[in-house]
N, C-alpha and C. Protein backbone atom coordinates (compact mmCIF):
# COMPACT_ATOMS: atom_id res chain seq x y z
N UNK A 1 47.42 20.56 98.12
CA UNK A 1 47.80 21.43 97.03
C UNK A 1 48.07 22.81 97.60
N UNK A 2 49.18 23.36 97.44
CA UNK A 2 49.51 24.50 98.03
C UNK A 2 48.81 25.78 97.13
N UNK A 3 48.21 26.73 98.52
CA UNK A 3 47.34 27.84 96.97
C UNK A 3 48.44 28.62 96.44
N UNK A 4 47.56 28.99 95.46
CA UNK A 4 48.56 29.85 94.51
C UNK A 4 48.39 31.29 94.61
N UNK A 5 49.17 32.55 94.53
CA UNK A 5 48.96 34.03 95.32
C UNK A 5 49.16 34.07 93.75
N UNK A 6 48.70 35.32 93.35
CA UNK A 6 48.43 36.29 92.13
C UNK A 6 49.29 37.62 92.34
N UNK A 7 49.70 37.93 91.57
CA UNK A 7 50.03 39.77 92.25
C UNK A 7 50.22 40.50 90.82
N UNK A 8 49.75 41.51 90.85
CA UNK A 8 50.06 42.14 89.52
C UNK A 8 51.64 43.03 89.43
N UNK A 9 52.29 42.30 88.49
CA UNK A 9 53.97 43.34 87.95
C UNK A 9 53.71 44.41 88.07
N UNK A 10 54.79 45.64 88.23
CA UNK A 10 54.74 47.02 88.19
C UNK A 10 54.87 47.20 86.98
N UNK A 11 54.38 48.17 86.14
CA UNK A 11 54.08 48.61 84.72
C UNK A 11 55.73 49.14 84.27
N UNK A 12 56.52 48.51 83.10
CA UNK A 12 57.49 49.31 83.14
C UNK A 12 57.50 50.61 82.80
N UNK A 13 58.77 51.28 83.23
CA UNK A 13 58.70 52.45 83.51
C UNK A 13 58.89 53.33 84.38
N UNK A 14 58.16 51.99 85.51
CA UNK A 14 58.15 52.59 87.26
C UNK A 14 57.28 53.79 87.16
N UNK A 15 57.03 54.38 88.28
CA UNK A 15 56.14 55.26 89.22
C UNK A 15 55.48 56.11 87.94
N UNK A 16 56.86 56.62 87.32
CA UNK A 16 55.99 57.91 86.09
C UNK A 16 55.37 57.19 85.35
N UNK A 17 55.03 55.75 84.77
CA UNK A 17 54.35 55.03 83.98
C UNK A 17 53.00 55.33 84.65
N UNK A 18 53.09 54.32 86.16
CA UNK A 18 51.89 54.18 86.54
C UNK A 18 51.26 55.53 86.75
N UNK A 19 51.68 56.86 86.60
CA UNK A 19 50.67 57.75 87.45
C UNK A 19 50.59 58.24 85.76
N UNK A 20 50.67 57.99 84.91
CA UNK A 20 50.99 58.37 83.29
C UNK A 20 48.96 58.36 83.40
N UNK A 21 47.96 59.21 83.01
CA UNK A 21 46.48 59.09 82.39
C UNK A 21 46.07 58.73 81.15
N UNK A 22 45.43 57.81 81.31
CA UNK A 22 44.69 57.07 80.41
C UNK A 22 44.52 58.34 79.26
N UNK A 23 44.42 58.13 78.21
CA UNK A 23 43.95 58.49 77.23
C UNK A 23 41.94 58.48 76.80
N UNK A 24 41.57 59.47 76.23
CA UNK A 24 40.04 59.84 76.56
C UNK A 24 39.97 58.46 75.21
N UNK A 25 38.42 58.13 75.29
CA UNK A 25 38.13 57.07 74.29
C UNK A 25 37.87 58.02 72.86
N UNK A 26 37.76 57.39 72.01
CA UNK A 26 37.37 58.05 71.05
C UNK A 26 35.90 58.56 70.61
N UNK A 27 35.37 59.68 70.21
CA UNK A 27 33.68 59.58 70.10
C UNK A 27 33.44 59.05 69.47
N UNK A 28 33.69 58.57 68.51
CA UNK A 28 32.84 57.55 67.45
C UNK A 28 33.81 56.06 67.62
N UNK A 29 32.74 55.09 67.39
CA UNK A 29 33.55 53.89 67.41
C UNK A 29 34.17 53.46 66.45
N UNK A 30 35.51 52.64 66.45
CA UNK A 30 35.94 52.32 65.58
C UNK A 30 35.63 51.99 63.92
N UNK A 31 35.60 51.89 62.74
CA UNK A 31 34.28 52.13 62.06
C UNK A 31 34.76 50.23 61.04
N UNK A 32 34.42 49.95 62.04
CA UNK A 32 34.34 48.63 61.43
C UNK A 32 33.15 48.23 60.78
N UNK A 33 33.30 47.07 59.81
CA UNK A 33 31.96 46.63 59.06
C UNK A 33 32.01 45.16 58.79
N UNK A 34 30.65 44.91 59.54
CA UNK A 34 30.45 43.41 59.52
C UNK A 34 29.73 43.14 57.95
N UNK A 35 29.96 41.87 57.73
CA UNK A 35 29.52 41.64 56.07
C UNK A 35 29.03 40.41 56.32
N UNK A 36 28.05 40.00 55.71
CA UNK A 36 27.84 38.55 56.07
C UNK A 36 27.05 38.10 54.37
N UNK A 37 26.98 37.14 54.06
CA UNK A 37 26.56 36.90 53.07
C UNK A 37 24.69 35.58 53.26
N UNK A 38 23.88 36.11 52.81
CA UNK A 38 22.53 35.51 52.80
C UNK A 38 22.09 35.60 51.67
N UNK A 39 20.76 34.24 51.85
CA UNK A 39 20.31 34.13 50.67
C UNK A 39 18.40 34.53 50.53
N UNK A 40 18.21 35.25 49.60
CA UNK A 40 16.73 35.94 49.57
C UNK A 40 15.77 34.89 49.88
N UNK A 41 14.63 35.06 50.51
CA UNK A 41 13.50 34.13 50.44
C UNK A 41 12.57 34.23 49.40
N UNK A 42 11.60 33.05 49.18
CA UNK A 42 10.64 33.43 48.58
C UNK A 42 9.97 34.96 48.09
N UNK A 43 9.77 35.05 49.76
CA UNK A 43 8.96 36.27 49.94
C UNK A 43 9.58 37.61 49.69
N UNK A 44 10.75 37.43 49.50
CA UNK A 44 11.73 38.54 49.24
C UNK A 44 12.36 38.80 50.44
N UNK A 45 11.97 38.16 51.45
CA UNK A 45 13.17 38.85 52.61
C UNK A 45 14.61 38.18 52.87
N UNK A 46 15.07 38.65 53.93
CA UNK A 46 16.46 38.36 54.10
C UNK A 46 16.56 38.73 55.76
N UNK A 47 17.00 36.97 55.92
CA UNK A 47 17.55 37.18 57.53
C UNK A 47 18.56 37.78 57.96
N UNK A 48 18.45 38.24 58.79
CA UNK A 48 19.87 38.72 59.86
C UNK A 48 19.51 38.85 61.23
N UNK A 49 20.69 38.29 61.93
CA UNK A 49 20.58 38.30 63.52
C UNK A 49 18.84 38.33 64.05
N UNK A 50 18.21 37.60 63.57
CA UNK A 50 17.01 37.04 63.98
C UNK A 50 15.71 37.76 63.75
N UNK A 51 16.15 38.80 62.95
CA UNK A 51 14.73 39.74 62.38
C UNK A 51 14.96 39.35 60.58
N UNK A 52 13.60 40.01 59.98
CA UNK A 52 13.76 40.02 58.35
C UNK A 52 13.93 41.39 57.58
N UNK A 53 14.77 41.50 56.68
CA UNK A 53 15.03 42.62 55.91
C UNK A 53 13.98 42.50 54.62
N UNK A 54 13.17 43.53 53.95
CA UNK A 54 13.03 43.04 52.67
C UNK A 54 14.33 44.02 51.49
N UNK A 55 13.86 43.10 50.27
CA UNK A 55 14.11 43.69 49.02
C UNK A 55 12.79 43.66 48.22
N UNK A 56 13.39 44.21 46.81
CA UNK A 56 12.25 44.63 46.08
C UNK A 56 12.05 42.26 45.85
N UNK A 57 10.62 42.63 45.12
CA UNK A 57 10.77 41.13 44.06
C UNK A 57 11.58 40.53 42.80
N UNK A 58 11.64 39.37 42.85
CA UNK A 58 12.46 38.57 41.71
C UNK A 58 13.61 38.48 41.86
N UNK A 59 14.14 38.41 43.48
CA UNK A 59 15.65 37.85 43.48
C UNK A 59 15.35 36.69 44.55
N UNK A 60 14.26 36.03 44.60
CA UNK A 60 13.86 34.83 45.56
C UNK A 60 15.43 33.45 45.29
N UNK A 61 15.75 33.08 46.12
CA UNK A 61 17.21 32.46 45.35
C UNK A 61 18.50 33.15 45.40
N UNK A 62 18.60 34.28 45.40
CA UNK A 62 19.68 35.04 44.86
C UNK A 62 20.47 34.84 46.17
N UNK A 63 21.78 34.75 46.31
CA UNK A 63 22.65 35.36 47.02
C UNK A 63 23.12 37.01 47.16
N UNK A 64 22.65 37.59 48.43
CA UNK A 64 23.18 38.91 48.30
C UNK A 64 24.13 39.10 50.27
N UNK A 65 24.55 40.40 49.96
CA UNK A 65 25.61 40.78 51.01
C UNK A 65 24.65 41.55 52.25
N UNK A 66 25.06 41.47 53.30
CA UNK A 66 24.67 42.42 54.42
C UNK A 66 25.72 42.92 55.17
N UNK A 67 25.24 44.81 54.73
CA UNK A 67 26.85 45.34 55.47
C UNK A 67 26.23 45.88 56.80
N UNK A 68 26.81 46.04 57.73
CA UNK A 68 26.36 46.75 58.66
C UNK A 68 27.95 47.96 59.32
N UNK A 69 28.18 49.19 59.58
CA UNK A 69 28.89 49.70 59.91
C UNK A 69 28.68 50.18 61.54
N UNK A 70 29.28 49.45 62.33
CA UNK A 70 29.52 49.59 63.45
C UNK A 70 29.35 50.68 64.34
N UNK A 71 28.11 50.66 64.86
CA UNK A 71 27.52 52.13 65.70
C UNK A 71 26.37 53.16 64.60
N UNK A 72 26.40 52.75 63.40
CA UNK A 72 25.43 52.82 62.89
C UNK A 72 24.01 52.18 63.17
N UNK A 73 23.01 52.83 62.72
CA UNK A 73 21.70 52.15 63.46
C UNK A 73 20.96 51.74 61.94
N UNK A 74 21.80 51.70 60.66
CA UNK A 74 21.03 51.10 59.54
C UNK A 74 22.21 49.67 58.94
N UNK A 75 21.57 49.44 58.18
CA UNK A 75 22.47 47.96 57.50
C UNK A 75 21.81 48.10 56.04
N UNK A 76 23.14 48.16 55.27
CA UNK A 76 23.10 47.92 53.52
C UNK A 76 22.95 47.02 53.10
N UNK A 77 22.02 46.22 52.04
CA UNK A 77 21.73 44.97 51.71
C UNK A 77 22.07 45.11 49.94
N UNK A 78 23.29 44.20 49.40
CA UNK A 78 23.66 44.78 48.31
C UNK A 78 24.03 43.30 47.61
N UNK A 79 24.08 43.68 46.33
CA UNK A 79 23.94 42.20 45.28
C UNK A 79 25.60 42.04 45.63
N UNK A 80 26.07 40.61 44.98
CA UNK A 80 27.45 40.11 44.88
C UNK A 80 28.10 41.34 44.21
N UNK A 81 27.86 42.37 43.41
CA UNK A 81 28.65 43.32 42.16
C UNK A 81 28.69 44.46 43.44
N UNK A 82 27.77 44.74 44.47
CA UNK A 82 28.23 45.58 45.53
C UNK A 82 26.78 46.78 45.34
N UNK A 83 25.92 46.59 44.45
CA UNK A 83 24.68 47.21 44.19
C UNK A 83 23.63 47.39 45.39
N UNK A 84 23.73 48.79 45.95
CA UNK A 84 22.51 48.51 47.09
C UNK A 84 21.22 48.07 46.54
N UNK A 85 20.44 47.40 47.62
CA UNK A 85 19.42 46.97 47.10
C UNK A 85 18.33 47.45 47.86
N UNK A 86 18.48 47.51 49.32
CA UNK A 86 17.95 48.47 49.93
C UNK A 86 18.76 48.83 51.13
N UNK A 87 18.57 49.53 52.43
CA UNK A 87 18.41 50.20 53.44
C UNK A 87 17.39 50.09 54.23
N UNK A 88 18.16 49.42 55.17
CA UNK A 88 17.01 49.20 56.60
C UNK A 88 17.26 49.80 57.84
N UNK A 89 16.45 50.15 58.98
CA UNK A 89 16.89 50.31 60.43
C UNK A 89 16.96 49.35 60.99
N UNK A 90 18.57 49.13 62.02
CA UNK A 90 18.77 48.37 62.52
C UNK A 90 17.93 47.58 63.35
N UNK A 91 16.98 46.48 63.98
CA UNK A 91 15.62 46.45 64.76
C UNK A 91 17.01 45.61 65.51
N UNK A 92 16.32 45.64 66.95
CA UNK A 92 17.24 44.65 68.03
C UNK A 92 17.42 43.11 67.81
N UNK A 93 18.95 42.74 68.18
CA UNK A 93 19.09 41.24 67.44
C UNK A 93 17.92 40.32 68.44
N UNK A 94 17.39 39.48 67.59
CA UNK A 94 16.42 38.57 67.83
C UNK A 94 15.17 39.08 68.01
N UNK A 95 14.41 39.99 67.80
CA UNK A 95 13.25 40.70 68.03
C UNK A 95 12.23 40.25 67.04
N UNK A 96 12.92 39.45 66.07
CA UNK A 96 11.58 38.81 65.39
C UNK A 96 11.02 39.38 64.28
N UNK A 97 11.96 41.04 63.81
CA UNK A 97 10.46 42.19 63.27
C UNK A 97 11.04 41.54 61.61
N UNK A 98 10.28 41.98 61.20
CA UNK A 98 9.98 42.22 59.51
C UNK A 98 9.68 43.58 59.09
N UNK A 99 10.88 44.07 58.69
CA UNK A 99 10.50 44.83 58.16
C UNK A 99 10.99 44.89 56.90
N UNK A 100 10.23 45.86 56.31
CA UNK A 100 9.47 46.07 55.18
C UNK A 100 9.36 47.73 54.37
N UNK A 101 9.93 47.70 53.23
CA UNK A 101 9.53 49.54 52.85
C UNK A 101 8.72 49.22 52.18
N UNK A 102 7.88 50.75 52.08
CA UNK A 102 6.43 50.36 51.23
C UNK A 102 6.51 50.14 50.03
N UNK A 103 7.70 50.61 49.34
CA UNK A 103 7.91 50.63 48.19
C UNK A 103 8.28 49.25 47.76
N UNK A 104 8.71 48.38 48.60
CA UNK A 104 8.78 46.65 48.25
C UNK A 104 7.47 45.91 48.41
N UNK A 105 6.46 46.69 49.33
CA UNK A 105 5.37 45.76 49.40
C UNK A 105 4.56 46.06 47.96
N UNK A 106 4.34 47.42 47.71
CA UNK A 106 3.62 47.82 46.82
C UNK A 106 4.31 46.65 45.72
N UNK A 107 5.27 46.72 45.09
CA UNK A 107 6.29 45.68 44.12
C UNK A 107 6.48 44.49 43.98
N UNK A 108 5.94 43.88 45.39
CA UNK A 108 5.31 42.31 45.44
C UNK A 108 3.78 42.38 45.26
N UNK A 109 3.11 42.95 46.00
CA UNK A 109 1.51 43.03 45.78
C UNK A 109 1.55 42.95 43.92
N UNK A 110 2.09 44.13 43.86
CA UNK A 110 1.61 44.01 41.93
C UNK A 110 2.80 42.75 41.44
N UNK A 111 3.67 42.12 41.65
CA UNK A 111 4.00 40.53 41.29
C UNK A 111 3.31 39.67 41.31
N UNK A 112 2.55 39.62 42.18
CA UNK A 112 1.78 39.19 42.73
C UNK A 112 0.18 38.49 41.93
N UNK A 113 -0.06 40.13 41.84
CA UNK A 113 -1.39 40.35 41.70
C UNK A 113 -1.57 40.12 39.93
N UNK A 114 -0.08 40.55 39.34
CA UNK A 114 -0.02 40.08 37.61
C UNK A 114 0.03 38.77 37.11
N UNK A 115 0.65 37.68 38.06
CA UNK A 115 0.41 36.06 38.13
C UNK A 115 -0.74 35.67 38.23
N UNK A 116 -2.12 36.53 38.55
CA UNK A 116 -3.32 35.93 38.84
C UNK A 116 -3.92 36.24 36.69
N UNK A 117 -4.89 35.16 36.62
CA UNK A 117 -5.58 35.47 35.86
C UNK A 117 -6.89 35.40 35.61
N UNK A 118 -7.78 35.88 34.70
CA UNK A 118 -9.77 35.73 35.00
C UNK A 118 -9.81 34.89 33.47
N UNK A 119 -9.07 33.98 32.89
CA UNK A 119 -8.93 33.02 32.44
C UNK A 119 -9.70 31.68 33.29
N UNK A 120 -10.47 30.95 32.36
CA UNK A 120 -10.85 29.65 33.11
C UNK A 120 -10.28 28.85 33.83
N UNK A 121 -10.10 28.13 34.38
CA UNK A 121 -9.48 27.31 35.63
C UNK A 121 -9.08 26.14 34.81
N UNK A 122 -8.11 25.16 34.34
CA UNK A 122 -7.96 24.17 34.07
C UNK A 122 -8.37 22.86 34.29
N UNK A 123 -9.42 22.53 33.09
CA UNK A 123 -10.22 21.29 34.03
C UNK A 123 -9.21 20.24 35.09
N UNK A 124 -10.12 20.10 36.03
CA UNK A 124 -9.78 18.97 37.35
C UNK A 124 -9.46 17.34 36.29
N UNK A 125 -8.27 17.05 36.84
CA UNK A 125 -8.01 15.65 36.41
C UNK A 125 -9.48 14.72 36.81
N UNK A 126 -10.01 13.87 36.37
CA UNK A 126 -11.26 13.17 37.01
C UNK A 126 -10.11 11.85 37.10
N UNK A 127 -10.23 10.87 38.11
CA UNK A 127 -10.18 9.80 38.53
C UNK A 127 -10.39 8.99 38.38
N UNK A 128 -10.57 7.80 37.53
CA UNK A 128 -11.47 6.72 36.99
C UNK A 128 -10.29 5.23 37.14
N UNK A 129 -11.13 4.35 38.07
CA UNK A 129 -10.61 3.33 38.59
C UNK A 129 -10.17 2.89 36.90
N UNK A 130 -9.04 1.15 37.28
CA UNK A 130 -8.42 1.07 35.85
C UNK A 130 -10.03 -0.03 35.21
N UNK A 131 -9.94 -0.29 34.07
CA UNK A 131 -11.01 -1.13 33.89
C UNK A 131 -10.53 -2.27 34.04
N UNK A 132 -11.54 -3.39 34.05
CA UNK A 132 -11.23 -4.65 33.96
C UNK A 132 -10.38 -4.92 32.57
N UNK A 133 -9.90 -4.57 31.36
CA UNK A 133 -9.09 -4.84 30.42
C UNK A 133 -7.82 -4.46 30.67
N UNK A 134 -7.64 -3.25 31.38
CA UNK A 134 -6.55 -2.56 31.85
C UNK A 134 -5.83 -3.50 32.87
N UNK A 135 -6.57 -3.74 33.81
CA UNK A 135 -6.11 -4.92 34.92
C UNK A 135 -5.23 -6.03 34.57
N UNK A 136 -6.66 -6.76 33.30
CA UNK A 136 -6.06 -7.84 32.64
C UNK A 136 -4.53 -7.60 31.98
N UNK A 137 -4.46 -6.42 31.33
CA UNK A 137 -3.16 -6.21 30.60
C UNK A 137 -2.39 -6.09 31.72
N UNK A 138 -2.57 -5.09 32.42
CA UNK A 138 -1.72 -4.96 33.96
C UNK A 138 -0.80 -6.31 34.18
N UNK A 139 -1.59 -7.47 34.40
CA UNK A 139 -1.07 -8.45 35.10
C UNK A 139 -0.39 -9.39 33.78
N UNK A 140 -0.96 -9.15 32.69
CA UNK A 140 -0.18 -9.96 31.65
C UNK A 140 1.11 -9.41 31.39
N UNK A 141 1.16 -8.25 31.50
CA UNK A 141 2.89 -7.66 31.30
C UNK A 141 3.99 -8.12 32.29
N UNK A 142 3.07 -7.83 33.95
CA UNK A 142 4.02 -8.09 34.83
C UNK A 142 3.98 -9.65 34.92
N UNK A 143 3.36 -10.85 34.82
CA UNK A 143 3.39 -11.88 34.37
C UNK A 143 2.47 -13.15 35.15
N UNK A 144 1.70 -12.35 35.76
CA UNK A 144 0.83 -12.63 36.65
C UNK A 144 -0.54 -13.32 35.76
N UNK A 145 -0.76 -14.29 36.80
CA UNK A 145 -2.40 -14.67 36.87
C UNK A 145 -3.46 -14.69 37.70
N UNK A 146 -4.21 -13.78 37.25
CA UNK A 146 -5.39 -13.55 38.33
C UNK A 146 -5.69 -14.58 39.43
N UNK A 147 -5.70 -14.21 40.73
CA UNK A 147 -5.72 -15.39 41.42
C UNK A 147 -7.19 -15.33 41.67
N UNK A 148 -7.39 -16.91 42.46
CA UNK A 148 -9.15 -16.95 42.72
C UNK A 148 -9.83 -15.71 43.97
N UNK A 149 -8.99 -15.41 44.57
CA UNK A 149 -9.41 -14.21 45.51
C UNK A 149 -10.35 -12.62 44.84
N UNK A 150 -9.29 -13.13 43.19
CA UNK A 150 -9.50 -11.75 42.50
C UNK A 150 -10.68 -11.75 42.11
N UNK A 151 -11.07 -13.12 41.51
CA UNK A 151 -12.78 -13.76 40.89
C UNK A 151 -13.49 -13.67 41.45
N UNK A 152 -13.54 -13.67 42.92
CA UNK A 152 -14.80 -14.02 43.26
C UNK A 152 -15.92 -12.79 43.89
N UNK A 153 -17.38 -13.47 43.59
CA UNK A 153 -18.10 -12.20 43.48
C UNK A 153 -19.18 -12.39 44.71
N UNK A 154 -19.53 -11.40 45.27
CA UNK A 154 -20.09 -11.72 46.21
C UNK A 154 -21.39 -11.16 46.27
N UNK A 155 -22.33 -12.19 46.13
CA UNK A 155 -23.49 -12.13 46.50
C UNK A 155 -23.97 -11.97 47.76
N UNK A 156 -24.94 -10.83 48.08
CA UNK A 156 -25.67 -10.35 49.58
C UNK A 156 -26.99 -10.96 49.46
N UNK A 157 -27.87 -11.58 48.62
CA UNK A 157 -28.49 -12.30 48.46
C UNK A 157 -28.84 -13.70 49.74
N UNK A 158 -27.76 -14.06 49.70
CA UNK A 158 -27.82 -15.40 50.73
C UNK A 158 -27.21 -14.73 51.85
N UNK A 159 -27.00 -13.46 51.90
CA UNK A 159 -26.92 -12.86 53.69
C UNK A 159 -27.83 -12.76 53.97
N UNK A 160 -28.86 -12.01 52.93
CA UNK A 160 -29.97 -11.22 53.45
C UNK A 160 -31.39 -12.69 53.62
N UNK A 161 -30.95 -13.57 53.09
CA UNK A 161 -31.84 -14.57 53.55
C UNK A 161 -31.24 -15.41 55.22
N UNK A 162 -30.34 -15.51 55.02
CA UNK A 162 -29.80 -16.01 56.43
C UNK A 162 -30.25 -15.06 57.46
N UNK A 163 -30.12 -13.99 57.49
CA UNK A 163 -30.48 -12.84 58.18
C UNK A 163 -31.65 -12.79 58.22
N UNK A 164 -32.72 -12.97 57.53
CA UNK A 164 -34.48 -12.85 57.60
C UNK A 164 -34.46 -14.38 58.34
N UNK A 165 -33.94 -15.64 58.35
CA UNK A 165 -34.53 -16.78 59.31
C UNK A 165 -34.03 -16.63 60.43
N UNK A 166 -32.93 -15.61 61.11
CA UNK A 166 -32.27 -15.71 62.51
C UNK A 166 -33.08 -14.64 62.80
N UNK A 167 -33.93 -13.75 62.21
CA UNK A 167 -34.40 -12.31 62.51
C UNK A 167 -34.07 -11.51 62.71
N UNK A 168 -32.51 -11.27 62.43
CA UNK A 168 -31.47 -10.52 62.64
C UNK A 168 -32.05 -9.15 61.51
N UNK A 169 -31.64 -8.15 62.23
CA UNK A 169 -32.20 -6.51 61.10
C UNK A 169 -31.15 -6.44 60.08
N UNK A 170 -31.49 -6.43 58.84
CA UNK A 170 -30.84 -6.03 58.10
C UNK A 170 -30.31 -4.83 58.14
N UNK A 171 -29.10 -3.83 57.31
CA UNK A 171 -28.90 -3.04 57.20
C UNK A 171 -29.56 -1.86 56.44
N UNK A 172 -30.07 -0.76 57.13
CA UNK A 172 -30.64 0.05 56.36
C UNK A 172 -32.37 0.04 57.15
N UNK A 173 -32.36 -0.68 57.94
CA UNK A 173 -34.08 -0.91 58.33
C UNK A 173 -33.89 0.08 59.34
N UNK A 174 -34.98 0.48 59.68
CA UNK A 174 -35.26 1.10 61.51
C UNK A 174 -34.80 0.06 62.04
N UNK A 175 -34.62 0.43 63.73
CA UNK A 175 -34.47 -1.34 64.75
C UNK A 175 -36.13 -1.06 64.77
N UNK A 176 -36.09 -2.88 64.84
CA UNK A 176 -37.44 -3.27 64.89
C UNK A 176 -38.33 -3.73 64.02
N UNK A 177 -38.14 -3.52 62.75
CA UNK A 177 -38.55 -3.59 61.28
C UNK A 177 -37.64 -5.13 60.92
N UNK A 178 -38.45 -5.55 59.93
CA UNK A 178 -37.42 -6.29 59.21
C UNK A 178 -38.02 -5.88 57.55
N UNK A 179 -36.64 -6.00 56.75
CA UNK A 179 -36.53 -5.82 55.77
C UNK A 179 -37.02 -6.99 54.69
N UNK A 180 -37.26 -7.28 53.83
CA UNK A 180 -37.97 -8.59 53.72
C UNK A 180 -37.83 -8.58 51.47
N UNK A 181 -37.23 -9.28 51.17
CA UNK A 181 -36.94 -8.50 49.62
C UNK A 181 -38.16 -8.91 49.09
C-alpha cells in the first residue's frame, strides 16, 4: 500500500491572507442556553448532570425545565408555563451534591411534619387461619373433595409409647431422663 503524504493548501488570498491576525476571542462566551426537560422526585429534587437540585414541595411527578446559560455558574429550574421555581449554583457535573435552599427544607419538614397525626393508630388486621366450615365451603365451590390426607389426625400417643420401649428420650426431657406419661 503506497503511504499517503498530507500537506496543507495555501489559504486563499495568498501571502496577505496568511500573515492577515487572528481576531482576539470574545470576553464573554457565546450566551447560549442549554434546556433540558426533568421530572421532580418524591423528595422534591431534580436531577441534572449527576448532582440534585431541590424545589419547594408538592410538585413530586411534575415535569419541569432546566435552563442553564453558558459560562454562568447558576441554572434556572422553571415549570412548563416558564415560572422559576428556584435557583441553584452550578456544583461540578457528576459530584453527587444535593443541594438544597433552606427555604425548601424548612417547606418539606413542615409537609411533612402536617401528615403526621397524635390520633390513634388503626387497629392491626389480626390473622385468623380459615375455619374448618370455611374450608369445607372453600372446596365445595371449587368442586373438590376432601381427600384422605386432609382427615387424618395424628396421634403422638403411640410415638411416645414406642419411644418409652426402645428408650429413646422423648422430646422436651433433659438427655438422660425419660419422660414417662
Amino acid at each position: 500500500m503506497p503511504a499517503v503524504r498530507t500537506h496543507l493548501a495555501p489559504a486563499e488570498g495568498g501571502p496577505a491572507a496568511a500573515a492577515e491576525p487572528l481576531a482576539d476571542p470574545p470576553d464573554v462566551a457565546f450566551p447560549a442556553v442549554t434546556e433540558v426537560t426533568r421530572v421532580v422526585s418524591g423528595q422534591a429534587l431534580v436531577a441534572y448532570r449527576g448532582n440534585f437540585y431541590s424545589i419547594g414541595p408538592g410538585m413530586s411527578g411534575a415535569t419541569v425545565h432546566l435552563r442553564h446559560r453558558l459560562g454562568q455558574p447558576t441554572i434556572d429550574i422553571r415549570t412548563a408555563g416558564g415560572v422559576i421555581l428556584a435557583v441553584h449554583r452550578l456544583e461540578p457535573d457528576g459530584a453527587g451534591a444535593i443541594c438544597r435552599h433552606a427555604s425548601h427544607v424548612r417547606a418539606l419538614e413542615r409537609s411533612v411534619l402536617t401528615q403526621f397525626s397524635n390520633t390513634a393508630r388503626c387497629r392491626p388486621k389480626q390473622r385468623r387461619p380459615p375455619s374448618v366450615a370455611a374450608v369445607a365451603e372453600a372446596a365445595r365451590l371449587r368442586g373438590q373433595r376432601p381427600g384422605a390426607a386432609e382427615q387424618v389426625v395424628i396421634d403422638f400417643t403411640a410415638y411416645v409409647t414406642a419411644a418409652d420401649a426402645a428408650g429413646a428420650p422423648t422430646a422436651g426431657a433433659p438427655s438422660g431422663e425419660q419422660v414417662h406419661p
